[in-house]
C-alpha atoms as a PDB file:
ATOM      1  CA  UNK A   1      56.311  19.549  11.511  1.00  0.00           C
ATOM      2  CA  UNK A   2      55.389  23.180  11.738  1.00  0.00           C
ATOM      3  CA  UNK A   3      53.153  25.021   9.524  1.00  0.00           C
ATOM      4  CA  UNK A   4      52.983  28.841   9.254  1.00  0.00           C
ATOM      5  CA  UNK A   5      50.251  31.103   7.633  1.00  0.00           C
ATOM      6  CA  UNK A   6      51.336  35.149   7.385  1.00  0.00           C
ATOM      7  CA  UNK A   7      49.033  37.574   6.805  1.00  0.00           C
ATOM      8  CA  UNK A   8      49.172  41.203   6.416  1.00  0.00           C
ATOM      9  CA  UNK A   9      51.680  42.474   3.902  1.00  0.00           C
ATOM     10  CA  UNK A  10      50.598  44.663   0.935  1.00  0.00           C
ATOM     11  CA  UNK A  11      51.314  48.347  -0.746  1.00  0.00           C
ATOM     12  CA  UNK A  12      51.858  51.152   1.324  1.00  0.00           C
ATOM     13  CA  UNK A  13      53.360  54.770   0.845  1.00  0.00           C
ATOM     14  CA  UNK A  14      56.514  55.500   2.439  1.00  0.00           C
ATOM     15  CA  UNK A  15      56.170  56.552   6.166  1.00  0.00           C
ATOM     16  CA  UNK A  16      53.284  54.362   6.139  1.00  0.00           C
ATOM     17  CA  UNK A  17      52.654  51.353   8.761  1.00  0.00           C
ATOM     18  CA  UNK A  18      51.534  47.885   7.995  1.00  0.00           C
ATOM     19  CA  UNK A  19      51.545  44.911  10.583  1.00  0.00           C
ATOM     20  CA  UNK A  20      52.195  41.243   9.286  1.00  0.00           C
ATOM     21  CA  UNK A  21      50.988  38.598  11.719  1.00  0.00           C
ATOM     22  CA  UNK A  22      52.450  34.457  11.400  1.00  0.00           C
ATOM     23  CA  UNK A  23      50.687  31.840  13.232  1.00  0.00           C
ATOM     24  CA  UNK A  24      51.796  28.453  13.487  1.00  0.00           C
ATOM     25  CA  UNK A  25      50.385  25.198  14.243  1.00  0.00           C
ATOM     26  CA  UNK A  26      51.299  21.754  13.963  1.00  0.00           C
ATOM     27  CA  UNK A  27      54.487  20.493  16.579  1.00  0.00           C
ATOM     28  CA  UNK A  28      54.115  24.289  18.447  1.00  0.00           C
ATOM     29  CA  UNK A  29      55.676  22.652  21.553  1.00  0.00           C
ATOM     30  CA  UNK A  30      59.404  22.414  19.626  1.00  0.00           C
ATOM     31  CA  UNK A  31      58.793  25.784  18.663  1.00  0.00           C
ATOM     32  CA  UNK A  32      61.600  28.672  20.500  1.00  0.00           C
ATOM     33  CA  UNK A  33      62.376  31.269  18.206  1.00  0.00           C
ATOM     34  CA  UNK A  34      59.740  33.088  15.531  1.00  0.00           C
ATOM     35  CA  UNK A  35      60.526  36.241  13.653  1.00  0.00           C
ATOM     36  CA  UNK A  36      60.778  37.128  10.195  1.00  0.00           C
ATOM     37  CA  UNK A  37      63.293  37.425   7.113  1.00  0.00           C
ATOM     38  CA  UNK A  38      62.953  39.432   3.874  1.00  0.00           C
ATOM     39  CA  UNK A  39      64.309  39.079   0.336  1.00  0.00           C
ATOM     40  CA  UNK A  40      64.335  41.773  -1.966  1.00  0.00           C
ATOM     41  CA  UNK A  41      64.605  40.999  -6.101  1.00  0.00           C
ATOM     42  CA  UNK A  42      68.390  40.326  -6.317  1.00  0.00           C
ATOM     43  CA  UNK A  43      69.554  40.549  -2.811  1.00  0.00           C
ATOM     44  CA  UNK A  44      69.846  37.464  -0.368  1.00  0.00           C
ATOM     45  CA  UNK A  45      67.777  36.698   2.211  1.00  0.00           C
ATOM     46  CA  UNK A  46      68.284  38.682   5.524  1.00  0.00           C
ATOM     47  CA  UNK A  47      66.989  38.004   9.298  1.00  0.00           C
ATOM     48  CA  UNK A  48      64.669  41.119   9.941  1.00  0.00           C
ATOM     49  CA  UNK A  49      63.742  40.482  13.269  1.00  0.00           C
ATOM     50  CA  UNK A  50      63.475  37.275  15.743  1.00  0.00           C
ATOM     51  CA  UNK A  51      62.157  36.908  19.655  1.00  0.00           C
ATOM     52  CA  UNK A  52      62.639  33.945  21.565  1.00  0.00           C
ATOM     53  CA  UNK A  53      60.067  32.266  23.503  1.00  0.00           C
ATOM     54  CA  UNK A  54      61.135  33.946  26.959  1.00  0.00           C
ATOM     55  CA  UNK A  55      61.115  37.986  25.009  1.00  0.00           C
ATOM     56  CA  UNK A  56      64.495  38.201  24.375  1.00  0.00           C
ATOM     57  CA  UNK A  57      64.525  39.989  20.262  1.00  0.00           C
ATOM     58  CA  UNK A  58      66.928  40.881  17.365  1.00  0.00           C
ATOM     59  CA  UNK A  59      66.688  43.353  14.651  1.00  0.00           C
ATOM     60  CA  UNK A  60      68.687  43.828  11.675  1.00  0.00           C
ATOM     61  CA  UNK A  61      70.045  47.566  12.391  1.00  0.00           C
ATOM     62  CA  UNK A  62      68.317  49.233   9.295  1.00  0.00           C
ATOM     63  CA  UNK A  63      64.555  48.678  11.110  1.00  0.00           C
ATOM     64  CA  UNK A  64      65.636  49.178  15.009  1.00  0.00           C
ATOM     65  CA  UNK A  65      63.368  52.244  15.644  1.00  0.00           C
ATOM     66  CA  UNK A  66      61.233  51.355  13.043  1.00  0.00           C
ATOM     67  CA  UNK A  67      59.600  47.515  13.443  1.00  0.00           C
ATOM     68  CA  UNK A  68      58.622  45.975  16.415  1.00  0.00           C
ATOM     69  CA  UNK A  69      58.131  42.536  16.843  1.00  0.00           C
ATOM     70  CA  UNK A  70      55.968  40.846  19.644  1.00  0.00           C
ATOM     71  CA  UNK A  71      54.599  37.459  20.088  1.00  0.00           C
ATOM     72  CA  UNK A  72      51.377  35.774  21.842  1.00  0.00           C
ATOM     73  CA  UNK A  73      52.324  32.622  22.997  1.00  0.00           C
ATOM     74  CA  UNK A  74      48.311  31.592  23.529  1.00  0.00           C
ATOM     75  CA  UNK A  75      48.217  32.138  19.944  1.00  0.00           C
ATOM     76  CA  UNK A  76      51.166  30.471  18.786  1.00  0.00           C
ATOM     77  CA  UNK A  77      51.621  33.891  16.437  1.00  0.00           C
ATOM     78  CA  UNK A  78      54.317  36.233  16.059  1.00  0.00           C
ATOM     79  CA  UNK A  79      53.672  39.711  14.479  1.00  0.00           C
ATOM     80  CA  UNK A  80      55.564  42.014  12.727  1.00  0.00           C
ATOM     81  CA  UNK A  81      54.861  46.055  13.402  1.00  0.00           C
ATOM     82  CA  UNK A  82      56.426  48.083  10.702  1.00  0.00           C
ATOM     83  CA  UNK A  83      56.069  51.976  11.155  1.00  0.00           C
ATOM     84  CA  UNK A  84      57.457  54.833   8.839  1.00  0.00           C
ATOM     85  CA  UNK A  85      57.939  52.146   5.883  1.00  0.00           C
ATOM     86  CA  UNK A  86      60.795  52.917   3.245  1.00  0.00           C
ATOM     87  CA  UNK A  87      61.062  52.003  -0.716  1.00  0.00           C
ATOM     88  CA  UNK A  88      63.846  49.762   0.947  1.00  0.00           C
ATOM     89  CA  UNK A  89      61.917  47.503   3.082  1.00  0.00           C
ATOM     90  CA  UNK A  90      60.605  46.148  -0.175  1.00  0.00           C
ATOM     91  CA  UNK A  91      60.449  42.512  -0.163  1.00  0.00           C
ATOM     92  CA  UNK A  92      58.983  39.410   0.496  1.00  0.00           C
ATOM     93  CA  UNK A  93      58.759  38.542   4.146  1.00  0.00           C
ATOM     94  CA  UNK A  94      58.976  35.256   5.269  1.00  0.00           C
ATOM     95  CA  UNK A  95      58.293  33.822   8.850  1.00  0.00           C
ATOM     96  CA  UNK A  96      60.397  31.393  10.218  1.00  0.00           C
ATOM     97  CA  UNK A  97      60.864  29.129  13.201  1.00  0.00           C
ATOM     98  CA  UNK A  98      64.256  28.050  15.088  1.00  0.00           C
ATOM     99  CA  UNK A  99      65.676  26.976  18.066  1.00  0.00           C
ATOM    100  CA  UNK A 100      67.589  30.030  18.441  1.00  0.00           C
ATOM    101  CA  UNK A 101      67.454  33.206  17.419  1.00  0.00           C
ATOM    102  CA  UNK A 102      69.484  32.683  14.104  1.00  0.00           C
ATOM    103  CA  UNK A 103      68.247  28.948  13.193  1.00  0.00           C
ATOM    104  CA  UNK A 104      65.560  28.173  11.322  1.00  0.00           C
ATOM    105  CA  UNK A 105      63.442  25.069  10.859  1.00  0.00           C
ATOM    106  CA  UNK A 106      60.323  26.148   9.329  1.00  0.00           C
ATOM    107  CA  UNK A 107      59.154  28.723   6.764  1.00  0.00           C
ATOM    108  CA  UNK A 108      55.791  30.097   5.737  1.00  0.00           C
ATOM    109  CA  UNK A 109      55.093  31.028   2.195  1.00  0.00           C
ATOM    110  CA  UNK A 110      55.849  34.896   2.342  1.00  0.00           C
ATOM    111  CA  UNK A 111      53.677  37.859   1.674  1.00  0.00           C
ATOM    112  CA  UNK A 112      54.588  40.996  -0.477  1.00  0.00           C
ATOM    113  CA  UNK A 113      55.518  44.161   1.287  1.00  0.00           C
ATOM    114  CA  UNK A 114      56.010  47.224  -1.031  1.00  0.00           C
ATOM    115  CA  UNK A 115      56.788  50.208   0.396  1.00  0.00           C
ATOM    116  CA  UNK A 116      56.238  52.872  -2.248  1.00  0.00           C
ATOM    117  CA  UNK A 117      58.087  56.407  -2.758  1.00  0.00           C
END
């Protein structure tokens, strides 16, 4: 079992930056992929961003440019770098774990990211 705590979401004016942070603990050592997925009210759920253990990331096209993801592996925490927000990114973000880049095992609880115009 894998837990995950995020952190860091909240309200922020459009072009604004916020940074949301996940760290896990529990079975770490099945761990491969982190990243994050959203879900805004009345849309499905959508794969943000994702990095493998060894670096290798995905983004969903509407944030390339935009969010950054990066991981410490001494930490067992993936973050979540969002720069020059939109009303759009509105959601709730929700970590995940996976063996791949697309899989997921393990979810955190989501935090609230509003970006407001």
């Amino acid at each position: 079992q894998v837990q995950l705590v995020e952190s860091g979401g909240g309200l922020v004016q459009a072009g604004g930056s916020l940074r949301l942070s996940c760290a896990a603990s529990g079975s770490i050592f099945v761990i491969n992929a982190m990243g994050w997925y959203r879900q805004a009210p009345g849309k499905q759920r959508e794969l943000v961003a994702a990095i493998t253990r060894g670096g290798v990331t995905k983004y969903v096209e509407s944030v390339k440019g935009r969010f950054t993801i990066s991981r410490d592996s001494a930490k067992n925490t993936v973050y979540l770098q969002m720069t020059n927000l939109k009303p759009e990114d509105t959601a709730v973000y929700y970590c995940f774990t996976g063996a791949t880049l697309t899989t997921t095992n393990s979810w955190g609880q989501g935090t609230q990211v509003t970006g407001s115009s």
